[in-house]
C-alpha atoms as a PDB file:
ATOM      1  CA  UNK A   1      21.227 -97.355 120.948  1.00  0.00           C
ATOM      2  CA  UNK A   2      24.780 -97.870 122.638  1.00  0.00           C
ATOM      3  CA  UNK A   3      27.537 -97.332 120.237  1.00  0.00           C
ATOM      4  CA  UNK A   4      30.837 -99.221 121.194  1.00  0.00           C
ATOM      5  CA  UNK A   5      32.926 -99.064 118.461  1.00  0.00           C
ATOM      6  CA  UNK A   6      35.624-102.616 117.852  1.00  0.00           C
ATOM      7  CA  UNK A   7      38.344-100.934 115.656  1.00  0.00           C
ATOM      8  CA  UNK A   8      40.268 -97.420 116.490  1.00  0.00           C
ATOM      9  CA  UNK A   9      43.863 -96.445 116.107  1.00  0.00           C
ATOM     10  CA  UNK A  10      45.848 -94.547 118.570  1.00  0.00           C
ATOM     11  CA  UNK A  11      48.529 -92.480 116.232  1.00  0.00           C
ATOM     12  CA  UNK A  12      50.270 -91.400 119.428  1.00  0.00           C
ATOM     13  CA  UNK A  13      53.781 -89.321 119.107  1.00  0.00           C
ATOM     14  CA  UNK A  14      55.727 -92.541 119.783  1.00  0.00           C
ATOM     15  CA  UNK A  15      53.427 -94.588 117.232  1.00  0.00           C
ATOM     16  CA  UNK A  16      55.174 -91.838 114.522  1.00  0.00           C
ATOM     17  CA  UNK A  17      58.360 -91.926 116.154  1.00  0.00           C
ATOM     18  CA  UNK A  18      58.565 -95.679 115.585  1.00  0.00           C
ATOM     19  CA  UNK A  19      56.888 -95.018 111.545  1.00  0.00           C
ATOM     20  CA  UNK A  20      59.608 -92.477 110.783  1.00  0.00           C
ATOM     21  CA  UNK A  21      62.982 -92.585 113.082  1.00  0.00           C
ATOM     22  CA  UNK A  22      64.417 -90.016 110.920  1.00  0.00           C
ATOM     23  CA  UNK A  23      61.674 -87.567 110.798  1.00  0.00           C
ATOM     24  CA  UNK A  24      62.569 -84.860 113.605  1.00  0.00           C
ATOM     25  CA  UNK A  25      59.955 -85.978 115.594  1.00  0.00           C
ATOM     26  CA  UNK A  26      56.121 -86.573 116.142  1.00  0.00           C
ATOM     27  CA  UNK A  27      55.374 -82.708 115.624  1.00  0.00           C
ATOM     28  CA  UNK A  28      57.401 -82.439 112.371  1.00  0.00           C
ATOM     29  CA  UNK A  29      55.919 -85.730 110.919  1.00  0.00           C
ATOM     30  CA  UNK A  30      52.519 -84.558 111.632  1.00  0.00           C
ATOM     31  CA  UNK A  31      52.784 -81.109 109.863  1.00  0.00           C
ATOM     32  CA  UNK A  32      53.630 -83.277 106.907  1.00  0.00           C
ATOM     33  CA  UNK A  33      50.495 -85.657 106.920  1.00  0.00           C
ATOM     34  CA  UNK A  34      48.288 -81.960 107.922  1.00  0.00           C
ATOM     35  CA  UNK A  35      47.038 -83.485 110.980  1.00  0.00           C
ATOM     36  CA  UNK A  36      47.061 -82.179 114.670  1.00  0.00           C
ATOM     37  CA  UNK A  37      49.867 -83.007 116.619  1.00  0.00           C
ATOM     38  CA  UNK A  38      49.337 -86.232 119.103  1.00  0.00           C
ATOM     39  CA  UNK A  39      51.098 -84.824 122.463  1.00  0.00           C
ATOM     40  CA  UNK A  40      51.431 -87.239 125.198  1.00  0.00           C
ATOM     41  CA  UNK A  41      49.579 -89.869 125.654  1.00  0.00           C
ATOM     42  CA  UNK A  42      47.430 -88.598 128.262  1.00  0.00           C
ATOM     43  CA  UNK A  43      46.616 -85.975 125.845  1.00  0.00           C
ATOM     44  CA  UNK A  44      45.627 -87.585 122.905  1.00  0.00           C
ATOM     45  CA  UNK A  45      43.557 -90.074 125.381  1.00  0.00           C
ATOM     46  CA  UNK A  46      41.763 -86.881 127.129  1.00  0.00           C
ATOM     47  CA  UNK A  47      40.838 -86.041 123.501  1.00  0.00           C
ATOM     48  CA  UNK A  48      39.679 -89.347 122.190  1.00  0.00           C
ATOM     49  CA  UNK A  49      37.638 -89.932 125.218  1.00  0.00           C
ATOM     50  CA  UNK A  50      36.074 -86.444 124.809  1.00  0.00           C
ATOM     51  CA  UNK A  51      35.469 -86.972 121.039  1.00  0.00           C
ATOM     52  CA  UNK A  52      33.386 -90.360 121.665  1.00  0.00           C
ATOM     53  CA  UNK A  53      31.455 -88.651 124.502  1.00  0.00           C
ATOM     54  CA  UNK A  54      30.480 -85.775 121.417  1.00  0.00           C
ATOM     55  CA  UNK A  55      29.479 -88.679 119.523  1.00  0.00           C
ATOM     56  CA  UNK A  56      27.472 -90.979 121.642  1.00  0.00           C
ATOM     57  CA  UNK A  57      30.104 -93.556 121.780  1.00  0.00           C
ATOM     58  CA  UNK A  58      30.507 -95.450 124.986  1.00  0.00           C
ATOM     59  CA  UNK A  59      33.749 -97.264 124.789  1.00  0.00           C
ATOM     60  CA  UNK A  60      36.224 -98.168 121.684  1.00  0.00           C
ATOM     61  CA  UNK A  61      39.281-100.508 121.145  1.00  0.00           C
ATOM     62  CA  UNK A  62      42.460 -98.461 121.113  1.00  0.00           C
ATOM     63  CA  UNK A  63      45.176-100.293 118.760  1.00  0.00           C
ATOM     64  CA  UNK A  64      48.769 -99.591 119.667  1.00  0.00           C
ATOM     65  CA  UNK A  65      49.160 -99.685 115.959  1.00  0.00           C
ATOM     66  CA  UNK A  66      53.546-100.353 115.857  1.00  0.00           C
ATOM     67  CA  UNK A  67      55.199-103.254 117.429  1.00  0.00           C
ATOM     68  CA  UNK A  68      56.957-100.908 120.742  1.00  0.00           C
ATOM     69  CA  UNK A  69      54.363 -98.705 121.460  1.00  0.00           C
ATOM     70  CA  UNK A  70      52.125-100.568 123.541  1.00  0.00           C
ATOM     71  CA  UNK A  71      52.797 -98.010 126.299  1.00  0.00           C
ATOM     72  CA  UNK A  72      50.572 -95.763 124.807  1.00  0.00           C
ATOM     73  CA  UNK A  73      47.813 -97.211 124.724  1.00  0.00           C
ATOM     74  CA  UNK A  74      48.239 -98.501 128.206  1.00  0.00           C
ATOM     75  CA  UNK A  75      48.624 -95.026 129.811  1.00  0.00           C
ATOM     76  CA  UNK A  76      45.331 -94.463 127.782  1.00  0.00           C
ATOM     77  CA  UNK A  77      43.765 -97.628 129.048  1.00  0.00           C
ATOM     78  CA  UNK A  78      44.922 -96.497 132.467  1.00  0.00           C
ATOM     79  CA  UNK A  79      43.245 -93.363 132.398  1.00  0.00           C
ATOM     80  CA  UNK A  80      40.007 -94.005 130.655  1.00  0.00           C
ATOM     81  CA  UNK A  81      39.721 -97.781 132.113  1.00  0.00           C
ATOM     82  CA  UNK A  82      35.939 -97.856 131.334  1.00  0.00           C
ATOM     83  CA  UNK A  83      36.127 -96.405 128.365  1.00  0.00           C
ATOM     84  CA  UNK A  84      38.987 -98.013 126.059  1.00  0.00           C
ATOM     85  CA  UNK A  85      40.122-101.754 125.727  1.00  0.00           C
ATOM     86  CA  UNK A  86      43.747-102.375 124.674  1.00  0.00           C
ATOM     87  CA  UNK A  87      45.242-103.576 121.213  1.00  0.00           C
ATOM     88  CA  UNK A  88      48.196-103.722 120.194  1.00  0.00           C
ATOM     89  CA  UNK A  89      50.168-104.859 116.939  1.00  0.00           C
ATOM     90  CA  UNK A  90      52.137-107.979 117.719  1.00  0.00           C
ATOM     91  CA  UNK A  91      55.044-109.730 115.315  1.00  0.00           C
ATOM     92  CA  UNK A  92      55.517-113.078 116.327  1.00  0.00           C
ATOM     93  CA  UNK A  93      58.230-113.347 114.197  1.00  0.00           C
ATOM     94  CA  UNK A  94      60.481-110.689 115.800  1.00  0.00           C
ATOM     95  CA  UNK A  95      63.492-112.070 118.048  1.00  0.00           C
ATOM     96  CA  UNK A  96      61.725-110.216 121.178  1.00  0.00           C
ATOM     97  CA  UNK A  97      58.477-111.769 120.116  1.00  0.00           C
ATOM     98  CA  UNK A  98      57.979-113.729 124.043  1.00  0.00           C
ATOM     99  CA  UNK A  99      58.725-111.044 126.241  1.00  0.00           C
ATOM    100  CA  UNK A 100      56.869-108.332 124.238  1.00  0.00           C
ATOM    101  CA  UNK A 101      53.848-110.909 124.040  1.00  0.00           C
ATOM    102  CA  UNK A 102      54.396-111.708 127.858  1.00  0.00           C
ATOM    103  CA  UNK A 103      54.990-107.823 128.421  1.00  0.00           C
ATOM    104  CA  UNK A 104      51.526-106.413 126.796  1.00  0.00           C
ATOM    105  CA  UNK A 105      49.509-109.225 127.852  1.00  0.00           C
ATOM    106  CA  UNK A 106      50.442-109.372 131.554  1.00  0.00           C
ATOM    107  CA  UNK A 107      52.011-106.240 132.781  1.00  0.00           C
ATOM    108  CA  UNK A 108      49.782-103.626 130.185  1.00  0.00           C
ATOM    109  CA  UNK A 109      47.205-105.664 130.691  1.00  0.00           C
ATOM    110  CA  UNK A 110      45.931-105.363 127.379  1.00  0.00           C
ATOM    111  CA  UNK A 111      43.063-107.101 125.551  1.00  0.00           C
ATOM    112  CA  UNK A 112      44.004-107.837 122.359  1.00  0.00           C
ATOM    113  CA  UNK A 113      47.088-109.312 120.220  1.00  0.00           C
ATOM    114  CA  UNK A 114      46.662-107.854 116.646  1.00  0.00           C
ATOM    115  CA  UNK A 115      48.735-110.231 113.944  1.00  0.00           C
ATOM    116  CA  UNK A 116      49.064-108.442 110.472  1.00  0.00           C
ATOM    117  CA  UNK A 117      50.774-111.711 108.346  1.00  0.00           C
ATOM    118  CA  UNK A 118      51.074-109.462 105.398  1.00  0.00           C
ATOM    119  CA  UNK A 119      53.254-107.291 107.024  1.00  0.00           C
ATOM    120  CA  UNK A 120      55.575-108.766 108.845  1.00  0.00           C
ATOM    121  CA  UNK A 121      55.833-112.034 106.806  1.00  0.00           C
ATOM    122  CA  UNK A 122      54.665-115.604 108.166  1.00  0.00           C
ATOM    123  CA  UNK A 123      51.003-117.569 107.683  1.00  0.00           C
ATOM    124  CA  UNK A 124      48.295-117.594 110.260  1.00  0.00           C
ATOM    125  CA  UNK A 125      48.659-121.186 110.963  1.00  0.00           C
ATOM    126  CA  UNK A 126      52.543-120.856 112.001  1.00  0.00           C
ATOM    127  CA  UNK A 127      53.450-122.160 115.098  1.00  0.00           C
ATOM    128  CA  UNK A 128      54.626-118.840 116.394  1.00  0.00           C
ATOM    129  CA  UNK A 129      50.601-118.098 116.005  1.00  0.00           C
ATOM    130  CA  UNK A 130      49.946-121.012 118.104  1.00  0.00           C
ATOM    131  CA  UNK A 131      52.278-119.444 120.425  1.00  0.00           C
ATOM    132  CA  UNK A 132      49.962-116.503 120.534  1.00  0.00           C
ATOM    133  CA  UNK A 133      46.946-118.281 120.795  1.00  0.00           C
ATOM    134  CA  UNK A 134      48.131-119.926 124.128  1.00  0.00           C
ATOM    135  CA  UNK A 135      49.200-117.103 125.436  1.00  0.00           C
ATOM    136  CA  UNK A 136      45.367-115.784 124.856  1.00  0.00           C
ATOM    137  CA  UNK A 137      44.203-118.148 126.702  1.00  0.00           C
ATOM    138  CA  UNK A 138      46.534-117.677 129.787  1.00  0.00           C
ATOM    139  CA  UNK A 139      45.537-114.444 129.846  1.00  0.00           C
ATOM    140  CA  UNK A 140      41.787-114.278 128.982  1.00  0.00           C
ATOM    141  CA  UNK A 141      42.830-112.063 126.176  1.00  0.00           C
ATOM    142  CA  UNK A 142      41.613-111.878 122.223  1.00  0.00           C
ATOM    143  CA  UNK A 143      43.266-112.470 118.870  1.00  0.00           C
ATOM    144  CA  UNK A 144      42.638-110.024 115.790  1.00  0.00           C
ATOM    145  CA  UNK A 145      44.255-111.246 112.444  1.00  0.00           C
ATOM    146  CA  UNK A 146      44.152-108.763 109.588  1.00  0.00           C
ATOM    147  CA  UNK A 147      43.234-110.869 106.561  1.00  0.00           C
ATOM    148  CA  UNK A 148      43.337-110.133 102.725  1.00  0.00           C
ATOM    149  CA  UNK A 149      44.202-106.673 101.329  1.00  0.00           C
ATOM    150  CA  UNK A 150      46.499-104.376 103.635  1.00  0.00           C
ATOM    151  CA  UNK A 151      46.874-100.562 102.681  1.00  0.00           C
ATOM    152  CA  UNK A 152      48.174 -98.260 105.508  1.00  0.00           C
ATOM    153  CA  UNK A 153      47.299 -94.738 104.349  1.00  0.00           C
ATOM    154  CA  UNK A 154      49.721 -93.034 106.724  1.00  0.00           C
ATOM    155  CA  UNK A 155      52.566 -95.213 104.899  1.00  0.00           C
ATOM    156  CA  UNK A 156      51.941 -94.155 101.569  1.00  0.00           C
ATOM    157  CA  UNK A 157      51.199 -90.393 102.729  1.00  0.00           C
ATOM    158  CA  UNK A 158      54.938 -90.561 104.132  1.00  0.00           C
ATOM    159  CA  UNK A 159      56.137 -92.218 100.931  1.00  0.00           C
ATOM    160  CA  UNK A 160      57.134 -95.505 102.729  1.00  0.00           C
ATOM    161  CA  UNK A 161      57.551 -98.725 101.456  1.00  0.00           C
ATOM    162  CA  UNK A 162      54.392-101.081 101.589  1.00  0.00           C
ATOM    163  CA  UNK A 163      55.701-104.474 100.431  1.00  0.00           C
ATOM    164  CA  UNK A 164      52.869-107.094 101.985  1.00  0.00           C
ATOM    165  CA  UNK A 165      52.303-110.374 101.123  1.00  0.00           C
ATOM    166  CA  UNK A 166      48.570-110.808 100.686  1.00  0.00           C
ATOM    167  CA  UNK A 167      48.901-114.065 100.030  1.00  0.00           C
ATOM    168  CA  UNK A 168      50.093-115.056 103.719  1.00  0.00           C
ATOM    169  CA  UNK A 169      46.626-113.215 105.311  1.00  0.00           C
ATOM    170  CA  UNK A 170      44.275-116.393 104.847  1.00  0.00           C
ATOM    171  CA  UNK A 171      40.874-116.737 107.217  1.00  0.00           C
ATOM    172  CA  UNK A 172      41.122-120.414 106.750  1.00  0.00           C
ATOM    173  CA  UNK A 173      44.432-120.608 107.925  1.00  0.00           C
ATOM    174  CA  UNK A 174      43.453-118.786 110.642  1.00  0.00           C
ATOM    175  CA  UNK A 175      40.366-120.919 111.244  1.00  0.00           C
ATOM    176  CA  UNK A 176      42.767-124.381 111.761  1.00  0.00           C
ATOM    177  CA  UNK A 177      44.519-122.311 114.776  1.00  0.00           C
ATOM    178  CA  UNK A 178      41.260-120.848 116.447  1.00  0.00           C
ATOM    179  CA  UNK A 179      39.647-124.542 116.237  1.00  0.00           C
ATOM    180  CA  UNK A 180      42.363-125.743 118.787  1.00  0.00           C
ATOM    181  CA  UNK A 181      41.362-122.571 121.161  1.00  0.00           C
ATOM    182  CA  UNK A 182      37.831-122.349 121.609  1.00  0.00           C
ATOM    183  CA  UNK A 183      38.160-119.811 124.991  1.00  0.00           C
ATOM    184  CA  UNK A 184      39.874-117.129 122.598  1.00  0.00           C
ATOM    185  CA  UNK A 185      37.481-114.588 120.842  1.00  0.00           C
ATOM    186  CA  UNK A 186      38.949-113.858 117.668  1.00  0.00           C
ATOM    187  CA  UNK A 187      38.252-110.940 115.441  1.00  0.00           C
ATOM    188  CA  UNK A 188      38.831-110.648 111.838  1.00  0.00           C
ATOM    189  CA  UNK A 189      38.527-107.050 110.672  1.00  0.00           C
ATOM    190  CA  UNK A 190      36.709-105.618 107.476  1.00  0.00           C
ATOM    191  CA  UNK A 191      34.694-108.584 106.580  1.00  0.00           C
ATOM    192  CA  UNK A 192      37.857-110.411 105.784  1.00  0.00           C
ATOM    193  CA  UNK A 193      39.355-107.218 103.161  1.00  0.00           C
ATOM    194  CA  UNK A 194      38.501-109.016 100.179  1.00  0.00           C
ATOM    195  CA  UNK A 195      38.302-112.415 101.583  1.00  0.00           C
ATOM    196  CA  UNK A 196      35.357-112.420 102.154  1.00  0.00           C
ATOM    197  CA  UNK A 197      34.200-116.084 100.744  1.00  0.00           C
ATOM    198  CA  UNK A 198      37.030-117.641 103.124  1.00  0.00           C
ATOM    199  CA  UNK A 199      36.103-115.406 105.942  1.00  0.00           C
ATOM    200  CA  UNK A 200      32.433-116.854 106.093  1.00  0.00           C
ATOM    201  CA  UNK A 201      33.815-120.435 105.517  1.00  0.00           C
ATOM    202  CA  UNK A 202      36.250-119.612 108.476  1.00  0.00           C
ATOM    203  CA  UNK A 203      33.260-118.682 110.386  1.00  0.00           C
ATOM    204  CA  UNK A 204      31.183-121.377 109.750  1.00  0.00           C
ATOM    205  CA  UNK A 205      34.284-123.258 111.176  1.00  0.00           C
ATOM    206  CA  UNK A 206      34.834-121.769 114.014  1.00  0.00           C
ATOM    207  CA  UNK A 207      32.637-120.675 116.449  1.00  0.00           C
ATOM    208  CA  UNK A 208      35.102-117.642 118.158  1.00  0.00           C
ATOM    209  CA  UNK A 209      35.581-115.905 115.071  1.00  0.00           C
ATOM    210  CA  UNK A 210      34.076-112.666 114.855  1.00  0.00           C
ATOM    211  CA  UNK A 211      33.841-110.087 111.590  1.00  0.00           C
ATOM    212  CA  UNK A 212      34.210-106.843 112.732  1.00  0.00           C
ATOM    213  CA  UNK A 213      32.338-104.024 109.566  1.00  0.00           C
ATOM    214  CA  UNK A 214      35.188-100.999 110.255  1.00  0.00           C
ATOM    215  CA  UNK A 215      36.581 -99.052 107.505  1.00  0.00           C
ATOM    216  CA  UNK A 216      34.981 -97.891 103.732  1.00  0.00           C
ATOM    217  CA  UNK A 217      35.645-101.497 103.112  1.00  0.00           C
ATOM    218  CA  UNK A 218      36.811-100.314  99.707  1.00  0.00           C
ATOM    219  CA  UNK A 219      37.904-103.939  99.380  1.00  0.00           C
ATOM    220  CA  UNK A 220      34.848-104.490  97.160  1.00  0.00           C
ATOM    221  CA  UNK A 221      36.025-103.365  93.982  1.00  0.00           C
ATOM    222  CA  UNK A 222      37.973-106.494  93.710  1.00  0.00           C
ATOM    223  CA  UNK A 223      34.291-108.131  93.859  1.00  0.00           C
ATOM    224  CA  UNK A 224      32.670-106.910  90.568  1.00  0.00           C
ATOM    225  CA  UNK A 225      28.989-106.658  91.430  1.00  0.00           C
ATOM    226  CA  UNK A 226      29.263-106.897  95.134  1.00  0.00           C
ATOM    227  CA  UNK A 227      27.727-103.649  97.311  1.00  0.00           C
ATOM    228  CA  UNK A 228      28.298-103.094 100.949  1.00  0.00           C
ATOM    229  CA  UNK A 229      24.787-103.849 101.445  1.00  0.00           C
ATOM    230  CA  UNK A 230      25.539-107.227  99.833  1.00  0.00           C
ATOM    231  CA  UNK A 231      28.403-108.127 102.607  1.00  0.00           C
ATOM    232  CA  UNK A 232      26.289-107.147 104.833  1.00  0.00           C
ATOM    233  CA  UNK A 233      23.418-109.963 104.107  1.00  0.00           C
ATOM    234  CA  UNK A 234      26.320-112.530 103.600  1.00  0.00           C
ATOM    235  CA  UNK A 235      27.439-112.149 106.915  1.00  0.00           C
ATOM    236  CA  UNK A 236      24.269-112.042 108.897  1.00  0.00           C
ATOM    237  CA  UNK A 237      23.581-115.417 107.020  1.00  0.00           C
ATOM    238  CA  UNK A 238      26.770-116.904 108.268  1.00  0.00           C
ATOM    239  CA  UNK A 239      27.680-115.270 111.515  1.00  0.00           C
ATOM    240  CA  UNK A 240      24.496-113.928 112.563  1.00  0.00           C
ATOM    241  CA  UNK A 241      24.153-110.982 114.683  1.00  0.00           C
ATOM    242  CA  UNK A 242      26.188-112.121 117.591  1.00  0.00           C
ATOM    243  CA  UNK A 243      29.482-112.140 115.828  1.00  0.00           C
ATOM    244  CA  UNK A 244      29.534-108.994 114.040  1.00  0.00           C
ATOM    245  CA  UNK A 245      31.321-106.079 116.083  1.00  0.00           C
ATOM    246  CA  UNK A 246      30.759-102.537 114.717  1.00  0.00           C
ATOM    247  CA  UNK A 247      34.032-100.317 113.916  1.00  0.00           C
ATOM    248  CA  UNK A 248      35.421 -97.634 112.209  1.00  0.00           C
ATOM    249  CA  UNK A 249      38.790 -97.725 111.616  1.00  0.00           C
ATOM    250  CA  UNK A 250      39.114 -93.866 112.956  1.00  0.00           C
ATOM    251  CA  UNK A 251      42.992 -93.031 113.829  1.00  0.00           C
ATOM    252  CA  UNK A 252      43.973 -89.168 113.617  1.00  0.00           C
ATOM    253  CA  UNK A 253      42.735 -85.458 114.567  1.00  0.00           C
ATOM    254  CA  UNK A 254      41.285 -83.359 113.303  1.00  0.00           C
ATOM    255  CA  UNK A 255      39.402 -85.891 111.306  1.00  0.00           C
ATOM    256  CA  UNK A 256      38.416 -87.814 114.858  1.00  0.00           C
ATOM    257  CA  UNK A 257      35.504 -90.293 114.849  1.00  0.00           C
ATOM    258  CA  UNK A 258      34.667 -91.140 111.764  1.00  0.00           C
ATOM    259  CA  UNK A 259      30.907 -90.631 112.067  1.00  0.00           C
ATOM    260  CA  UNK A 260      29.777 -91.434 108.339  1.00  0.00           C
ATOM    261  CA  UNK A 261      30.827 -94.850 108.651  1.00  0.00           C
ATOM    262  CA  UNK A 262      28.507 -95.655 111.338  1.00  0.00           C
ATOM    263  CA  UNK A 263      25.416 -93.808 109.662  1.00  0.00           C
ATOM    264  CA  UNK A 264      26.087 -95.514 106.321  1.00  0.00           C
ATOM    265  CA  UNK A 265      26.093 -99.111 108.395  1.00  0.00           C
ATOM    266  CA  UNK A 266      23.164 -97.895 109.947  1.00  0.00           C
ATOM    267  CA  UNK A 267      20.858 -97.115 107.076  1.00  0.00           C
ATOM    268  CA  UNK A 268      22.403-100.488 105.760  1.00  0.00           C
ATOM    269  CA  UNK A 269      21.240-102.430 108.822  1.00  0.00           C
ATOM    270  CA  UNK A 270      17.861-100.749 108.555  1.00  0.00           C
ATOM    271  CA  UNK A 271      17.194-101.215 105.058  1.00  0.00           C
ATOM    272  CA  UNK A 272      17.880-105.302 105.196  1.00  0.00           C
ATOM    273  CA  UNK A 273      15.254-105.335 108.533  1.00  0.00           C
ATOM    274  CA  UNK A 274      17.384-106.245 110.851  1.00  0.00           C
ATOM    275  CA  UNK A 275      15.592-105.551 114.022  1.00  0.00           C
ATOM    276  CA  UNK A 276      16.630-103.247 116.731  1.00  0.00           C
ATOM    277  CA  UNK A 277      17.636-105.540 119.458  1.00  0.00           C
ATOM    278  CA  UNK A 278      19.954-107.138 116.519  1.00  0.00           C
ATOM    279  CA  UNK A 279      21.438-103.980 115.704  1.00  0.00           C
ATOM    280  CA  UNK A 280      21.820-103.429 119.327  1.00  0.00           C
ATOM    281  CA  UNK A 281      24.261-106.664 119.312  1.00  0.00           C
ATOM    282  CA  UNK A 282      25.841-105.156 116.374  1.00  0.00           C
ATOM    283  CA  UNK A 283      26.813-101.819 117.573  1.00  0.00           C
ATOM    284  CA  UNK A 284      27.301-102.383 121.090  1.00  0.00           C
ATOM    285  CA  UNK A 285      26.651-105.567 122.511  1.00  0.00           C
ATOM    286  CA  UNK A 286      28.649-107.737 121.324  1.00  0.00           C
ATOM    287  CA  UNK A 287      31.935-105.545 122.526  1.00  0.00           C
ATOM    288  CA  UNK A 288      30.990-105.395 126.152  1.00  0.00           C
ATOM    289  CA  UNK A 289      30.281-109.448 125.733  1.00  0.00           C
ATOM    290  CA  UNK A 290      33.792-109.760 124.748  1.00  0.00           C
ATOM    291  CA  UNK A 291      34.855-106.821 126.751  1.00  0.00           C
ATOM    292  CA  UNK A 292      32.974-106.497 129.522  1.00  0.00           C
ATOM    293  CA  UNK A 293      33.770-103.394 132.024  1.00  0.00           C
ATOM    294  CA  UNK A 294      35.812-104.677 135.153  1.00  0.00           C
ATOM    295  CA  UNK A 295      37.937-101.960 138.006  1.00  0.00           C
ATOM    296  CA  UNK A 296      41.064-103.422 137.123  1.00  0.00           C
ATOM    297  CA  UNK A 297      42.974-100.970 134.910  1.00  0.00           C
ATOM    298  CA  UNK A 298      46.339-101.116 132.987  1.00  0.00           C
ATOM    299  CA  UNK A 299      49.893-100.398 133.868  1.00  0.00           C
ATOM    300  CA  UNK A 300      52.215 -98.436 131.387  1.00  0.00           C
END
């Protein structure tokens, strides 16, 4: 069964750069965390596309995960243009908000603006969303909006600040935008992180929004009772097999792919019957629906 996987992180030297400014540099600040240094970006995309091959993966999303290094993951794009699609984290709220928007859509030619409300402080039905959503559409690009609980390991391994506002990262908020777009997929990771009534409601709403299963989805301790296998029933109910994207929520080396994930979700899958041509949707394709495989490649 093709494994495309909807939800990777590419920790590049300039993605640590940007995290610490102050911490002499992306080989320093990755002795601290104990993880392999990034090198270029043509290096650490020569070893991500070499650790999906190991694994059977055909193609992943790469997130540019800090506003300013969409570069990155556009060289990476560039080089591996069949096997990664480009993300990248987008603040709508920042004074260069339109021409970095304008900048990763058109000349990086990436796939995918990634809004994280909690984090940089507005709600999902903001204009300056709207703003995103149309320029989606110009583009025949994607939305991802990180609802409900936000922890960013890396931050709190660095002993940075993590001051979110979890109340801002509402699916139904979200759902009131994506209505007025209906030619802009839109991807909701982690079942919603602990929204995960108001996720289903929002996809019951809207017919573009996807749930994509990445991470532990440790999220459901704040449901007492609730098992992954649980979520995983709810959504099939609601969204059905064709708007469920497989991920992982792999970032760093040497932990790489983070292959447990997709054998839990597996046995998961199995164990509820979902049938093979289902989990085929599931793990694969639905990403090359969204993200199907064209020649034209990305320009850093």
């Amino acid at each position: 069964m093709p494994i495309n996987d909807a939800h990777c992180h590419f920790f590049s030297s300039k993605f640590l750069e940007i995290l610490v400014p102050e911490g002499g540099g992306a080989d320093a600040i990755a002795r601290r965390l104990g993880w392999d240094r990034p090198g270029t970006a043509a290096e650490l995309a020569d070893r991500w596309a070499g650790e999906l091959q190991k694994n059977g993966v055909a193609r992943t999303a790469l997130i540019a995960s800090a506003p300013g290094d969409e570069a990155s993951v556009a060289e990476a794009v560039a080089r591996h243009p069949s096997v990664f699609v480009g993300f990248f984290i987008f603040n709508p709220a920042a004074s260069d908000a339109d021409e970095r928007l304008a900048r990763g859509l058109g000349g990086r030619n990436l796939k995918v603006v990634c809004l994280f409300p909690a984090m940089h402080g507005y709600r999902l039905d903001d204009a300056r969303v709207e703003k995103v959503f149309e320029a989606a559409a110009s583009h025949g690009a994607a939305v991802f909006a990180h609802c409900g609980v936000l922890t960013i390991g890396v931050r709190s391994m660095l002993g940075l600040p993590t001051r979110f506002d979890l109340r801002l990262g509402s699916p139904l908020a979200l759902a009131s935008v994506a209505a007025r777009f209906p030619k802009v997929p839109v991807i909701v990771p982690h079942f919603g992180a602990g929204y995960l009534r108001e996720a289903l409601m929002a996809v019951d709403q809207c017919a573009t929004i996807h749930l994509d299963t990445s991470s532990s989805n440790s999220w459901t301790r704040f449901h007492p009772g609730l098992s992954l296998d649980d979520v995983f029933w709810h959504a099939l109910e609601v969204a059905g097999p064709d708007r469920l994207l497989f991920g992982t929520d792999s970032s760093f080396f040497p932990r790489g792919w983070q292959r447990p994930i997709y054998e839990v979700q597996q046995q998961i899958l199995e164990k509820l019957g979902v049938s093979e041509t289902e989990r085929g949707k599931i793990f694969g394709g639905n990403f090359d629906r969204l993200f199907p495989v064209t020649s034209k490649t990305s320009k850093a």
